[in-house]
C-alpha atoms as a PDB file:
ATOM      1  CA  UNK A   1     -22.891  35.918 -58.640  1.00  0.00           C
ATOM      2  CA  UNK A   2     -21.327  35.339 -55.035  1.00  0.00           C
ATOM      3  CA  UNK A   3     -17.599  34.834 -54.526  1.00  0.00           C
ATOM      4  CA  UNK A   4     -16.562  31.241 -54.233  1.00  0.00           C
ATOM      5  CA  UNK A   5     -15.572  30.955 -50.244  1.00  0.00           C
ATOM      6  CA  UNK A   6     -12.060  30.024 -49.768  1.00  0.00           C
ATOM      7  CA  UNK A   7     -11.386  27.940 -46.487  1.00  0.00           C
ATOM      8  CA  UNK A   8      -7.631  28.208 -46.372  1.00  0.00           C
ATOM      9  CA  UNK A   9      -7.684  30.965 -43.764  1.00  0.00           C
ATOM     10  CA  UNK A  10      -9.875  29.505 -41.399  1.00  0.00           C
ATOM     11  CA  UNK A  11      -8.387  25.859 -41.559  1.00  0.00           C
ATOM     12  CA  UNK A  12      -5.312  27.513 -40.829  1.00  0.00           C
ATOM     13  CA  UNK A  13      -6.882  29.499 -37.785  1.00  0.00           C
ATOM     14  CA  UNK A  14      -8.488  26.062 -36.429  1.00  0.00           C
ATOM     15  CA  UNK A  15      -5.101  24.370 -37.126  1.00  0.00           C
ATOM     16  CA  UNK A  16      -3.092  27.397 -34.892  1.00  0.00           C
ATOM     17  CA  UNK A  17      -5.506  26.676 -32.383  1.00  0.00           C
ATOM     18  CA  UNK A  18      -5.482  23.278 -32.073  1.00  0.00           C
ATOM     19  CA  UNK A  19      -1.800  23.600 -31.924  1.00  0.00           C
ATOM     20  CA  UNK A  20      -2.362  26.127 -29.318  1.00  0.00           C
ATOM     21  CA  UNK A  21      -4.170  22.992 -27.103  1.00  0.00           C
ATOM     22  CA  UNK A  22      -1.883  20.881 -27.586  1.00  0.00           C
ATOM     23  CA  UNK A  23       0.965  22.418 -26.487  1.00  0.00           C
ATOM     24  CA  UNK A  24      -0.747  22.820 -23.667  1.00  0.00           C
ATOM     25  CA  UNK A  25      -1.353  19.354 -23.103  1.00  0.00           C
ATOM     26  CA  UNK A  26       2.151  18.775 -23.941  1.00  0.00           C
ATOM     27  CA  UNK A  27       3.513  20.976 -21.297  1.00  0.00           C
ATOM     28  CA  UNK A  28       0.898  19.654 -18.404  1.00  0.00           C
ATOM     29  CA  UNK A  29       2.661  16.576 -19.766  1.00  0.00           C
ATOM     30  CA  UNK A  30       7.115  17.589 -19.323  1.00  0.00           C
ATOM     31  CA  UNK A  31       5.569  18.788 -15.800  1.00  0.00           C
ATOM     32  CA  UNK A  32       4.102  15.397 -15.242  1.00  0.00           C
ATOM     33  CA  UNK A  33       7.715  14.007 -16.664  1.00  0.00           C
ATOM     34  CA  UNK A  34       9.233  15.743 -14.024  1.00  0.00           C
ATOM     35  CA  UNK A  35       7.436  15.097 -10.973  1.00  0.00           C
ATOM     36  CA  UNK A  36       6.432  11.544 -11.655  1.00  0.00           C
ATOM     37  CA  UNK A  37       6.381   9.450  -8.245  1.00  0.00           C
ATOM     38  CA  UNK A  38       8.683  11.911  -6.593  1.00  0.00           C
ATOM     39  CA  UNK A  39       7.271  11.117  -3.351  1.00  0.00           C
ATOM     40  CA  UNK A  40       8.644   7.678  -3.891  1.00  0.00           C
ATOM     41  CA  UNK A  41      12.609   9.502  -3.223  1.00  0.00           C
ATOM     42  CA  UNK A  42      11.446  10.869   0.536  1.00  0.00           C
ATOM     43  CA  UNK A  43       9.999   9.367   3.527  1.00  0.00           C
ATOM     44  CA  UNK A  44       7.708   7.483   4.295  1.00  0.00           C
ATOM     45  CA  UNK A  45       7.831   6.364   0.840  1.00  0.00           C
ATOM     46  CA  UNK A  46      11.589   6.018   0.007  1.00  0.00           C
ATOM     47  CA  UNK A  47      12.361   2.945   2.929  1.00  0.00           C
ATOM     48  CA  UNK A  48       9.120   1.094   1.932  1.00  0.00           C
ATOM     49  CA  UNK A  49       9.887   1.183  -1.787  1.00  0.00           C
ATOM     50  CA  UNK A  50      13.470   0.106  -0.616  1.00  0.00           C
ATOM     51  CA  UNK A  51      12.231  -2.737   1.350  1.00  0.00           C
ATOM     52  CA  UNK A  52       9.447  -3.815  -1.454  1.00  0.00           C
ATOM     53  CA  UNK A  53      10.791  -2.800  -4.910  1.00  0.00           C
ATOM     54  CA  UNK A  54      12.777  -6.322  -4.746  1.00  0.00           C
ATOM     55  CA  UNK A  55      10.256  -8.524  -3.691  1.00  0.00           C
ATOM     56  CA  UNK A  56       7.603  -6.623  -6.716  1.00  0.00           C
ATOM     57  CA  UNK A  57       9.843  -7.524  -8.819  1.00  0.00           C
ATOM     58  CA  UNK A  58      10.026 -11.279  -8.558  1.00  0.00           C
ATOM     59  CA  UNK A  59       6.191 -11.486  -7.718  1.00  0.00           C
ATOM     60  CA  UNK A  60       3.562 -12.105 -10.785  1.00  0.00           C
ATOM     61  CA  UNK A  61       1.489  -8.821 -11.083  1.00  0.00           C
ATOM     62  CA  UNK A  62      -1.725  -9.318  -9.673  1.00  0.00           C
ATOM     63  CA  UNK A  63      -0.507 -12.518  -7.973  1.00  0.00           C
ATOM     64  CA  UNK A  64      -2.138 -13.090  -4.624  1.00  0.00           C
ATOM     65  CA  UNK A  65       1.710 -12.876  -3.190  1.00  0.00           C
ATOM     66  CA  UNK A  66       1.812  -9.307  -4.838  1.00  0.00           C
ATOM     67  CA  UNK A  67      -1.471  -8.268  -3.211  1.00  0.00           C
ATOM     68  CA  UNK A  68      -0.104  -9.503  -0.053  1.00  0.00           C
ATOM     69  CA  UNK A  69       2.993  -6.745  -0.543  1.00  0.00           C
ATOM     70  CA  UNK A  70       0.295  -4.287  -1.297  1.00  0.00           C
ATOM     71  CA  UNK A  71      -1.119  -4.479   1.975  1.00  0.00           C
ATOM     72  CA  UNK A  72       2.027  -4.924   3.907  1.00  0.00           C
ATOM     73  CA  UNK A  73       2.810  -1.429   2.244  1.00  0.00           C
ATOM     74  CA  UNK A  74       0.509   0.146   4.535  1.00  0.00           C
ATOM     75  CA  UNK A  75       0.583   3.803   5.343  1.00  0.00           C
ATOM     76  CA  UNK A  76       3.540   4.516   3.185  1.00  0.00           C
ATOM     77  CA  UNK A  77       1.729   3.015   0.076  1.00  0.00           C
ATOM     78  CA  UNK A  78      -1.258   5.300   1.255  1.00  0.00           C
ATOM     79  CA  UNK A  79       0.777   8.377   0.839  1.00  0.00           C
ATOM     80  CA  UNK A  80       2.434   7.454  -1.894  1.00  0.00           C
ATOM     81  CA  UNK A  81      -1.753   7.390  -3.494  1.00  0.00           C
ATOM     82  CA  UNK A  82      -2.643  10.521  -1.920  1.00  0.00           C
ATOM     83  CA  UNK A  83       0.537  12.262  -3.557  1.00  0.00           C
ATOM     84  CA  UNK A  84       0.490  11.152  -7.330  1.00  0.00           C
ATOM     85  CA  UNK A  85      -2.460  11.895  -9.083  1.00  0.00           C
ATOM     86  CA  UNK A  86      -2.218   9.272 -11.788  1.00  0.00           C
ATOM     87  CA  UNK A  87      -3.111   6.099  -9.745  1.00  0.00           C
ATOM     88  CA  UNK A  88      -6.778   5.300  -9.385  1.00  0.00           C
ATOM     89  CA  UNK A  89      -6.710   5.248  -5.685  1.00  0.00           C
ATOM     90  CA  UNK A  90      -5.814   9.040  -5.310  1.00  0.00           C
ATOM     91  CA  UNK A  91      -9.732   9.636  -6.058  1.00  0.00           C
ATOM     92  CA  UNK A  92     -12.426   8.303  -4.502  1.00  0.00           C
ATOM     93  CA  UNK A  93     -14.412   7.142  -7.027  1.00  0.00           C
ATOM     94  CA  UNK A  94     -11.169   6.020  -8.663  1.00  0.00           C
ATOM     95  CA  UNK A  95     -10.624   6.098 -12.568  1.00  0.00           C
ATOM     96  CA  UNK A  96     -13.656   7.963 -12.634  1.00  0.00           C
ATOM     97  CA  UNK A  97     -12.364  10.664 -11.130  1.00  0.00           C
ATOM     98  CA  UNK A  98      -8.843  10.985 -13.414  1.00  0.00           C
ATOM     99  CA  UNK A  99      -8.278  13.594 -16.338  1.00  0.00           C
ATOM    100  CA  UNK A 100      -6.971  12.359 -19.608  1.00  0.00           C
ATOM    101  CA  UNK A 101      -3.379  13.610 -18.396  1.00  0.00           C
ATOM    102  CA  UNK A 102      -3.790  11.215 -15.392  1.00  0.00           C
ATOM    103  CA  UNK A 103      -5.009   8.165 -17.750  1.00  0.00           C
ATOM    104  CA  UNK A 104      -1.666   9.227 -19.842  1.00  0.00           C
ATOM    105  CA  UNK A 105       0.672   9.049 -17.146  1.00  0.00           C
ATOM    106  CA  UNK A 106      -1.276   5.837 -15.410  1.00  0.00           C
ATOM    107  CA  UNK A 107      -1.105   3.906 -19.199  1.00  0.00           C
ATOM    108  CA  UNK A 108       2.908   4.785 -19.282  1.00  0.00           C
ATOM    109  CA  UNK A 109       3.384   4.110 -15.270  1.00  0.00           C
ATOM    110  CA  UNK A 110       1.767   0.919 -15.786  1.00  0.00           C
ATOM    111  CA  UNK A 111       4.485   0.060 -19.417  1.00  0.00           C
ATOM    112  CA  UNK A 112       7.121   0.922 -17.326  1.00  0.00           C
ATOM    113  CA  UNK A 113       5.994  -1.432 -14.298  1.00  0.00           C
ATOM    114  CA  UNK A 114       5.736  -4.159 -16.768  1.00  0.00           C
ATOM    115  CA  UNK A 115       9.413  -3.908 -17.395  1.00  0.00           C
ATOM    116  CA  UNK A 116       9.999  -3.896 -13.856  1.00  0.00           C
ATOM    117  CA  UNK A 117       8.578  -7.575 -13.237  1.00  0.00           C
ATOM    118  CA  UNK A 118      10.105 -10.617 -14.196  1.00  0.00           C
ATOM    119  CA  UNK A 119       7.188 -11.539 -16.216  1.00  0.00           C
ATOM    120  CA  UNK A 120       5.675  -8.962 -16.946  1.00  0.00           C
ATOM    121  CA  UNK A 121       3.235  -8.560 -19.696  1.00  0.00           C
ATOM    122  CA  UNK A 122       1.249  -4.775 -20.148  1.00  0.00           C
ATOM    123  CA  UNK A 123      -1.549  -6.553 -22.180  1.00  0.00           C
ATOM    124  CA  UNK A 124      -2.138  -9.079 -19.055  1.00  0.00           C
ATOM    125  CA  UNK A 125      -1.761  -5.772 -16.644  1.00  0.00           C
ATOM    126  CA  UNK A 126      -4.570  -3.991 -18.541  1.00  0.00           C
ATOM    127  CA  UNK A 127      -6.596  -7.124 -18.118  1.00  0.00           C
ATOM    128  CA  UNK A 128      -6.311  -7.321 -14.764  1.00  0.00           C
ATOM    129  CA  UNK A 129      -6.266  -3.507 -14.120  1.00  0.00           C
ATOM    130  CA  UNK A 130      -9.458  -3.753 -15.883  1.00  0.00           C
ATOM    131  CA  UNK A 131     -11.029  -6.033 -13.302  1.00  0.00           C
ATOM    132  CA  UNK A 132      -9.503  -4.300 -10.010  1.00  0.00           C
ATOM    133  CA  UNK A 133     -10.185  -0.467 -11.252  1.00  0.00           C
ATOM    134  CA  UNK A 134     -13.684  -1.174 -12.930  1.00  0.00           C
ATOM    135  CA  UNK A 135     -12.617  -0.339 -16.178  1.00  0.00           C
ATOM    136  CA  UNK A 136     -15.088   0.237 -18.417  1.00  0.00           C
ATOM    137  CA  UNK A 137     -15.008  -1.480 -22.011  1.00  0.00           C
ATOM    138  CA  UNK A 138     -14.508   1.812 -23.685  1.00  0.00           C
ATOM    139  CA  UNK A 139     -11.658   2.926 -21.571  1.00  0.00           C
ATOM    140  CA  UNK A 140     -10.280  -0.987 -21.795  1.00  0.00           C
ATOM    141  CA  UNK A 141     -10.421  -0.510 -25.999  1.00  0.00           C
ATOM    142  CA  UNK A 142      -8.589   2.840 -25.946  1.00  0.00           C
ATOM    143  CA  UNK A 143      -6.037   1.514 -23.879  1.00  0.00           C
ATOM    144  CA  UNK A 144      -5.246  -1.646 -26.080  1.00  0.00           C
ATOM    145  CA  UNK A 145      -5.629   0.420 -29.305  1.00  0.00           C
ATOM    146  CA  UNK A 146      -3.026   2.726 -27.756  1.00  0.00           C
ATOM    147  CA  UNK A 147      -0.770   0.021 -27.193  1.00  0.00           C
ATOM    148  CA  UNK A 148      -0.774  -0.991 -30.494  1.00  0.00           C
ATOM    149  CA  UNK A 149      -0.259   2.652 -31.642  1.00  0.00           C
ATOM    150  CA  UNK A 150       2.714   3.121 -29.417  1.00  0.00           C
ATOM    151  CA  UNK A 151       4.671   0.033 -28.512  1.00  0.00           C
END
């Protein structure tokens, strides 16, 4: 007769090491925290978001008025791209080219934002988010069952 097999020690193993993983995650994550849009307190970046920051603000995300302010952003919105890893523009072929931690910080960058308009609306950003990045429909679902998990 063989020994009945006892999983306790090996769930506990897997469980250590996906604790292990996580924690890393978690501390790619406080560095992320940290460092988010940093380039936004120095130059070039600091006098543009001083001059545009207002007029974001009172403009509907996604408006054609707000895309205007996009492009009159110019260089220093540019930089600000090439510097922060979680916007879509930092890669070439955009979203596609983001880690999870990026999508993380993009999906909380983009609940803060909301906050930041007048009438703003994070379900109405994804939507059109979804249309200007290419979203796909998988990405789109995770992002509105998130949501609903967090806020």
């Amino acid at each position: 007769m063989t020994e009945k097999y006892d999983s306790t020690k090996a769930t506990e193993e897997h469980r250590a090491m996906v604790a292990r993983f996580m924690n890393v995650v978690i501390v790619n994550l406080d560095e992320r925290i940290k460092n988010h849009d940093r380039s936004k307190l120095v130059s070039p970046e600091k006098e543009m978001f001083d001059e545009f920051t207002p007029k974001l603000k009172d403009s509907t995300y996604g408006s054609d008025e707000y895309k205007g302010y996009l492009v009159s952003m110019g260089e220093a919105l540019k930089h600000h791209y090439e510097n922060n890893s979680h916007h879509p523009e930092h890669y070439v072929n955009g979203i596609d080219g983001m880690s999870l931690l990026d999508l993380i910080e993009m999906f909380c960058d983009w609940q803060a934002a909301t906050l930041r308009h007048a009438d703003g609306n994070i379900e109405k950003s994804i939507e059109i988010n979804r249309e200007r990045f290419g979203m796909t429909d998988q990405l789109h679902s995770i992002f509105i069952n998130t949501l609903r998990e967090l806020w």
